[in-house]
Protein backbone atom coordinates (compact mmCIF):
# COMPACT_ATOMS: atom_id res chain seq x y z
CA UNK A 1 326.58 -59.86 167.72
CA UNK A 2 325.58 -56.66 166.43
CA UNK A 3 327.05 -54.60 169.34
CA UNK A 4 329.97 -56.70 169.83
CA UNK A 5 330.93 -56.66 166.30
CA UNK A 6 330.01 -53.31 165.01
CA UNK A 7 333.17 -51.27 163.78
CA UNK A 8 331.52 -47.65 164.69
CA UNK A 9 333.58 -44.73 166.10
CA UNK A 10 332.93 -43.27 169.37
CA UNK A 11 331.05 -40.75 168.53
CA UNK A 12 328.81 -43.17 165.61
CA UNK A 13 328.01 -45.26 169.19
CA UNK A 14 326.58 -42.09 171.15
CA UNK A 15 324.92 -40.98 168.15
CA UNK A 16 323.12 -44.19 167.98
CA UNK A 17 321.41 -43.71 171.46
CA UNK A 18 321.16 -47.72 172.22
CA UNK A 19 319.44 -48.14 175.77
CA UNK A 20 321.70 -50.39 177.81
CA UNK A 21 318.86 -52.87 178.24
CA UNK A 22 317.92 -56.19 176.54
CA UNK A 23 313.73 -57.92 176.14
CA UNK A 24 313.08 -60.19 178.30
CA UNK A 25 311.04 -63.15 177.40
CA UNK A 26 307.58 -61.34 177.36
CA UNK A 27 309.38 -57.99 175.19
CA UNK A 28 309.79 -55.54 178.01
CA UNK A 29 312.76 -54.11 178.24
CA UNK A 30 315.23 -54.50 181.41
CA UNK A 31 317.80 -51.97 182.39
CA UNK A 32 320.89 -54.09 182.78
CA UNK A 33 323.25 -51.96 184.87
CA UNK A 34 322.72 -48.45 187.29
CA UNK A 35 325.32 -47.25 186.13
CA UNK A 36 324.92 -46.94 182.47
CA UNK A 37 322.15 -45.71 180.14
CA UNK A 38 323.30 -46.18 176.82
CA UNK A 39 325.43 -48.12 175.07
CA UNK A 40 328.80 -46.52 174.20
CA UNK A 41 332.23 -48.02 172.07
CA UNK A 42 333.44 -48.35 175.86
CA UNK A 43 330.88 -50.02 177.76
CA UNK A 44 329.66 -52.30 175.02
CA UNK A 45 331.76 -55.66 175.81
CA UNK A 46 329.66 -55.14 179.61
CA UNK A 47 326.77 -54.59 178.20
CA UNK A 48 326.70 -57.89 175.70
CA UNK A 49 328.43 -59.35 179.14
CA UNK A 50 325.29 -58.93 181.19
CA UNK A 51 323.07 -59.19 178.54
CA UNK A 52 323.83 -63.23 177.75
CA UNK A 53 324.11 -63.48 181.38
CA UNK A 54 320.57 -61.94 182.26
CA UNK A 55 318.99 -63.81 179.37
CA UNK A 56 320.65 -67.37 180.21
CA UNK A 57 319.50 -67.14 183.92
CA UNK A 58 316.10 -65.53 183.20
CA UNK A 59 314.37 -68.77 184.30
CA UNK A 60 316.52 -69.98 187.02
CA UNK A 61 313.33 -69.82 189.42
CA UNK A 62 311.35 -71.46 187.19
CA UNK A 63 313.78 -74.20 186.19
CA UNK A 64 314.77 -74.24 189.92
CA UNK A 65 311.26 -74.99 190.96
CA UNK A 66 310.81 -77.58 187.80
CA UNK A 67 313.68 -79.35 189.39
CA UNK A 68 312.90 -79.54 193.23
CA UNK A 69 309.33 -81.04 192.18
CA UNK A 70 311.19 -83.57 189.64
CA UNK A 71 313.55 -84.26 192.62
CA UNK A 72 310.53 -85.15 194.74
CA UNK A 73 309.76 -88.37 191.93
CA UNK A 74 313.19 -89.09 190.60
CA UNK A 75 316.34 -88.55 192.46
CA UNK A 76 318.40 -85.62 190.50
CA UNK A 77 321.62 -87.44 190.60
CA UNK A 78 320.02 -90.27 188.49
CA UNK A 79 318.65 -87.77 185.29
CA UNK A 80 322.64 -87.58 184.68
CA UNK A 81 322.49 -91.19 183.55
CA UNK A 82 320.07 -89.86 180.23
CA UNK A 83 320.53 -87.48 177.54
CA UNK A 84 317.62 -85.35 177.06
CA UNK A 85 316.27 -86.96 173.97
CA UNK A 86 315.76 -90.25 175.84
CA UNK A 87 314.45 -88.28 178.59
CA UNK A 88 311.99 -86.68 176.45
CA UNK A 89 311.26 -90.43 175.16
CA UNK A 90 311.11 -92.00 178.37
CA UNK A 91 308.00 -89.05 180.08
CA UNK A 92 306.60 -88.24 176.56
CA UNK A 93 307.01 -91.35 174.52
CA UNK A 94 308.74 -91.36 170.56
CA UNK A 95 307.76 -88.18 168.57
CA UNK A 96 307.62 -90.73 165.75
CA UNK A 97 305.04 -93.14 165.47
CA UNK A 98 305.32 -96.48 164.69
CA UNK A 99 302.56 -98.07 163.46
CA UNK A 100 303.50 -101.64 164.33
CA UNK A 101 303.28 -101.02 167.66
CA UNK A 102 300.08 -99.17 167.57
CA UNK A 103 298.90 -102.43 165.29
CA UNK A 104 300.30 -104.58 168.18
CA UNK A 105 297.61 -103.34 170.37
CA UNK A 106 294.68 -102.81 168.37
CA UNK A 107 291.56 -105.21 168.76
CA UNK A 108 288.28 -104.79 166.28
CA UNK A 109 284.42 -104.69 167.38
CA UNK A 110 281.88 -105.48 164.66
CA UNK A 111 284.66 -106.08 162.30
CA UNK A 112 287.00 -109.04 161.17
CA UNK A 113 290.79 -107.89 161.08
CA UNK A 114 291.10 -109.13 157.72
CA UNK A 115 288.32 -107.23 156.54
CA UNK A 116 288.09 -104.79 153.52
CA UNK A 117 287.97 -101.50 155.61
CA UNK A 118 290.39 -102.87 157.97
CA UNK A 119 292.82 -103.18 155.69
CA UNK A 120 292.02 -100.05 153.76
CA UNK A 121 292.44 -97.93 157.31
CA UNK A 122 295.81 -99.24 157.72
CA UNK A 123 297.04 -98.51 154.56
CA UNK A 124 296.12 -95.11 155.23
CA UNK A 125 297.31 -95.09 158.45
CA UNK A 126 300.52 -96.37 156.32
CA UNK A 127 300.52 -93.35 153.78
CA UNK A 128 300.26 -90.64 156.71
CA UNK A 129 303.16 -88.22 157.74
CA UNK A 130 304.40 -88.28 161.04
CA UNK A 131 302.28 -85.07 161.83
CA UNK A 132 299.04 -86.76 160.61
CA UNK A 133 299.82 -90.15 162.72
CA UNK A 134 300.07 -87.40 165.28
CA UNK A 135 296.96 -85.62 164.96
CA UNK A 136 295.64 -89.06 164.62
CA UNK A 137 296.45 -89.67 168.16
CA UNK A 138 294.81 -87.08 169.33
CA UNK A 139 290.99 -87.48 167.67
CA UNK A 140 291.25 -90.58 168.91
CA UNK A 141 293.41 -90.64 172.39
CA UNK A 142 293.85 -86.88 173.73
CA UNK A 143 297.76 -87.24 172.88
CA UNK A 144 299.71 -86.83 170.41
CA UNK A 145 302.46 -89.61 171.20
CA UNK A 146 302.42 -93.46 171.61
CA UNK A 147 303.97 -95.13 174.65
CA UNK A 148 307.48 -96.14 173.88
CA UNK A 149 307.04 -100.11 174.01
CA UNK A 150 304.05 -102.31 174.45
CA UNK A 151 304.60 -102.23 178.22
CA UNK A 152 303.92 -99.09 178.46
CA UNK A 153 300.58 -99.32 177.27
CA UNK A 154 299.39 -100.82 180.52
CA UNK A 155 296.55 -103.39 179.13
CA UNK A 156 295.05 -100.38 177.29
CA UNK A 157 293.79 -101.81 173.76
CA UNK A 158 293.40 -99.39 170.57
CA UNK A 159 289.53 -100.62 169.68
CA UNK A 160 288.58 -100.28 166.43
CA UNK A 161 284.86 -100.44 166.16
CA UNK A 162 282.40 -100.86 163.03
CA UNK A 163 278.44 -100.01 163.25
CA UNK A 164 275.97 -100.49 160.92
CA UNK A 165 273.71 -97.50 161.92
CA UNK A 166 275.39 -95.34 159.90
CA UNK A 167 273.45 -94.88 156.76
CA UNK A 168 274.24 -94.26 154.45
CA UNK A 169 277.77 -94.57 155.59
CA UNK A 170 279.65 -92.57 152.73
CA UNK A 171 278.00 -89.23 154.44
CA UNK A 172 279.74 -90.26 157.93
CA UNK A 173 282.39 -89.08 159.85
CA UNK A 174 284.48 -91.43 162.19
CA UNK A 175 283.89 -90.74 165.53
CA UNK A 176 286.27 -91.16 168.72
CA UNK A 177 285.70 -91.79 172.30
CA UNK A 178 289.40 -90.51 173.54
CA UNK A 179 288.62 -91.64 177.61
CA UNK A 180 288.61 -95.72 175.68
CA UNK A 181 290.92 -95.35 173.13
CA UNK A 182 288.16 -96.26 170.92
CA UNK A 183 287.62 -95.18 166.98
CA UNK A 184 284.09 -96.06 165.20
CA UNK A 185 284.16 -96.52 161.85
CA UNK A 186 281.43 -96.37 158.97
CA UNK A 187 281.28 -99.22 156.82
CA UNK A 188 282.80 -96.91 153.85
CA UNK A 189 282.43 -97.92 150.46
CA UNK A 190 285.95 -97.77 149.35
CA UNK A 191 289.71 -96.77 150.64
CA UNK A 192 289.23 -93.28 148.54
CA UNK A 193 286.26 -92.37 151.39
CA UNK A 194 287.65 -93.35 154.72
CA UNK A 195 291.15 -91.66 153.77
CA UNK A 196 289.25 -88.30 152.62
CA UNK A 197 286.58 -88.65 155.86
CA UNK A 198 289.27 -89.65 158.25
CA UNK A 199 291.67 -86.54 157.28
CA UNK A 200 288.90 -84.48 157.95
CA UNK A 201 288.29 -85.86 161.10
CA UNK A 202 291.83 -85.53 162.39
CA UNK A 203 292.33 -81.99 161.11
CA UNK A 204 289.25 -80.52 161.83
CA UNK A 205 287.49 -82.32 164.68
CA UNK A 206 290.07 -81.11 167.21
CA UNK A 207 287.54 -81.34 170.22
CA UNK A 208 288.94 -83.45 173.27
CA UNK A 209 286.45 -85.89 174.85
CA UNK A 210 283.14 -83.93 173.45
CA UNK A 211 281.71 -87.61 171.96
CA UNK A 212 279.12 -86.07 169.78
CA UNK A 213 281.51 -83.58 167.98
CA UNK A 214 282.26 -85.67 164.86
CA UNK A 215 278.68 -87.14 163.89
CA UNK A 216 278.23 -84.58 160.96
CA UNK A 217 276.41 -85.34 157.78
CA UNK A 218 277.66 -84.03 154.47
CA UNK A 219 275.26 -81.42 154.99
CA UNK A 220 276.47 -80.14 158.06
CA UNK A 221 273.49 -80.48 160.19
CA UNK A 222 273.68 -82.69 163.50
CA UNK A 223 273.11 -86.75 161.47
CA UNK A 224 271.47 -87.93 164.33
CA UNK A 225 268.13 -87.26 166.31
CA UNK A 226 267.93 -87.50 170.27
CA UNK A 227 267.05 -91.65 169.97
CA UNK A 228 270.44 -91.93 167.87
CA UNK A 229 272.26 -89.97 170.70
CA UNK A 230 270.24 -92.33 173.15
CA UNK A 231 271.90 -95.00 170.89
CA UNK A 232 275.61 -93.90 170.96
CA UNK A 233 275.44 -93.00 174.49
CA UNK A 234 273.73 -96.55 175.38
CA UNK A 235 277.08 -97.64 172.45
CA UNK A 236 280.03 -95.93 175.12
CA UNK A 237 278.04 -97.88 178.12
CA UNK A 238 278.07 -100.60 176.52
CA UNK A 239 282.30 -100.57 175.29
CA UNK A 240 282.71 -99.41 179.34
CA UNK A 241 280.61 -102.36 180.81
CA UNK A 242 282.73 -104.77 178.16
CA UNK A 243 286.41 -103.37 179.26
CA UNK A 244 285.38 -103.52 182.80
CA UNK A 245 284.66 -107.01 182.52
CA UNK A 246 287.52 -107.50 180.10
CA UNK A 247 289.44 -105.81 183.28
CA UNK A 248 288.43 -108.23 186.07
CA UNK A 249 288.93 -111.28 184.38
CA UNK A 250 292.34 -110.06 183.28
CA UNK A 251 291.37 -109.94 179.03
């Protein structure tokens, strides 16, 4: 806009010395034509010319390869059908998360659903933002999206699961197990303590599948010895073995 518009003389052009070439994506410069080096009051509507040009096809082999491996899954013709928002939607799920639908699929271990703490996490999960819900997601699932409808889901259950072993549980993180969908709670004392440990959790404890990440004391040293780790890991068997089962017999 700058060179198109700009009301300089001549002369004010070749005194400005402006290379006839435009960044590229990366910030190197790219000489745009052979024939000119600079940009002059003359050459200036060729040079803004090529420059859109050079920087709307920069990617063409990139998008061109995108496309033939796309073509491979989904015939091209069809992706006409869509706008891009509800192809966004359709591969990456909603960027906003509802929580009925996550509460739709949700089943609890060690805990009623009308418990206390159940009903404290939800109205926390309530009073999120749409970025929290997000980095929810992904302490707890490796993604930072939900499916689009229940289908989509594909028998997978959110599992919500309560243990007693932490104690006391007021100096406990949650934990996560993203490969099950699967958060553990501590039987917190009071709404106040799960919202303040499970912020922490999803804003700090960014770690993706490391299971042992978020079992931190309030003093920052590990909270659990090698027979607790024996414990957790004899914990994940244990959730595994149950939605295997759950699995075969079609739960």
């Amino acid at each position: 806009m700058y060179i198109r518009d700009n009301e300089a003389s001549a002369e004010e052009f070749e005194a400005m010395t402006l290379p006839f070439t435009v960044p590229n994506s990366s910030g190197q410069d790219v000489q745009l034509s052979s024939k000119h080096s600079h940009i002059t009051q003359g050459n200036r509507g060729e040079y803004v010319r090529l420059a859109v040009h050079y920087r709307l096809r920069e990617f063409d082999e990139q998008v061109s390869a995108v496309r033939e491996g796309m073509a491979r899954v989904v015939p091209v013709p069809l992706l006409s059908l869509f706008t891009g928002y509800e192809l966004e939607t359709m591969v990456c799920g909603s960027p906003d998360i509802p929580l009925h639908l996550l509460k739709s699929v949700a089943t609890y271990k060690g805990v009623e659903p009308t418990a206390h703490l159940i009903q404290w996490f939800w109205e926390v999960m309530e009073s999120f933002s749409n970025t929290e819900r997000s980095l929810f997601l992904r302490f707890v699932w490796g993604r930072t999206r939900l499916p689009r409808t229940i289908a989509d889901f594909r028998g997978r259950d959110f599992v919500v699961q309560v243990l007693d072993k932490y104690n006391p549980p007021d100096h406990f993180l949650p934990e996560s197990y993203t490969c099950f969908f699967l958060l553990k709670l501590p039987r917190y004392s009071c709404k106040q303590v799960l919202e303040e440990k499970l912020k922490y959790a999803i804003h700090f404890c960014k770690s993706i599948d490391t299971d042992d990440y978020a079992r931190i004391a309030l003093s920052g040293e590990p909270a659990a010895d090698d027979s607790s780790e024996d414990s957790d890991n004899e914990d994940a068997d244990s959730f595994a073995s149950d939605s295997t089962q759950d699995y075969l017999t079609g739960h």
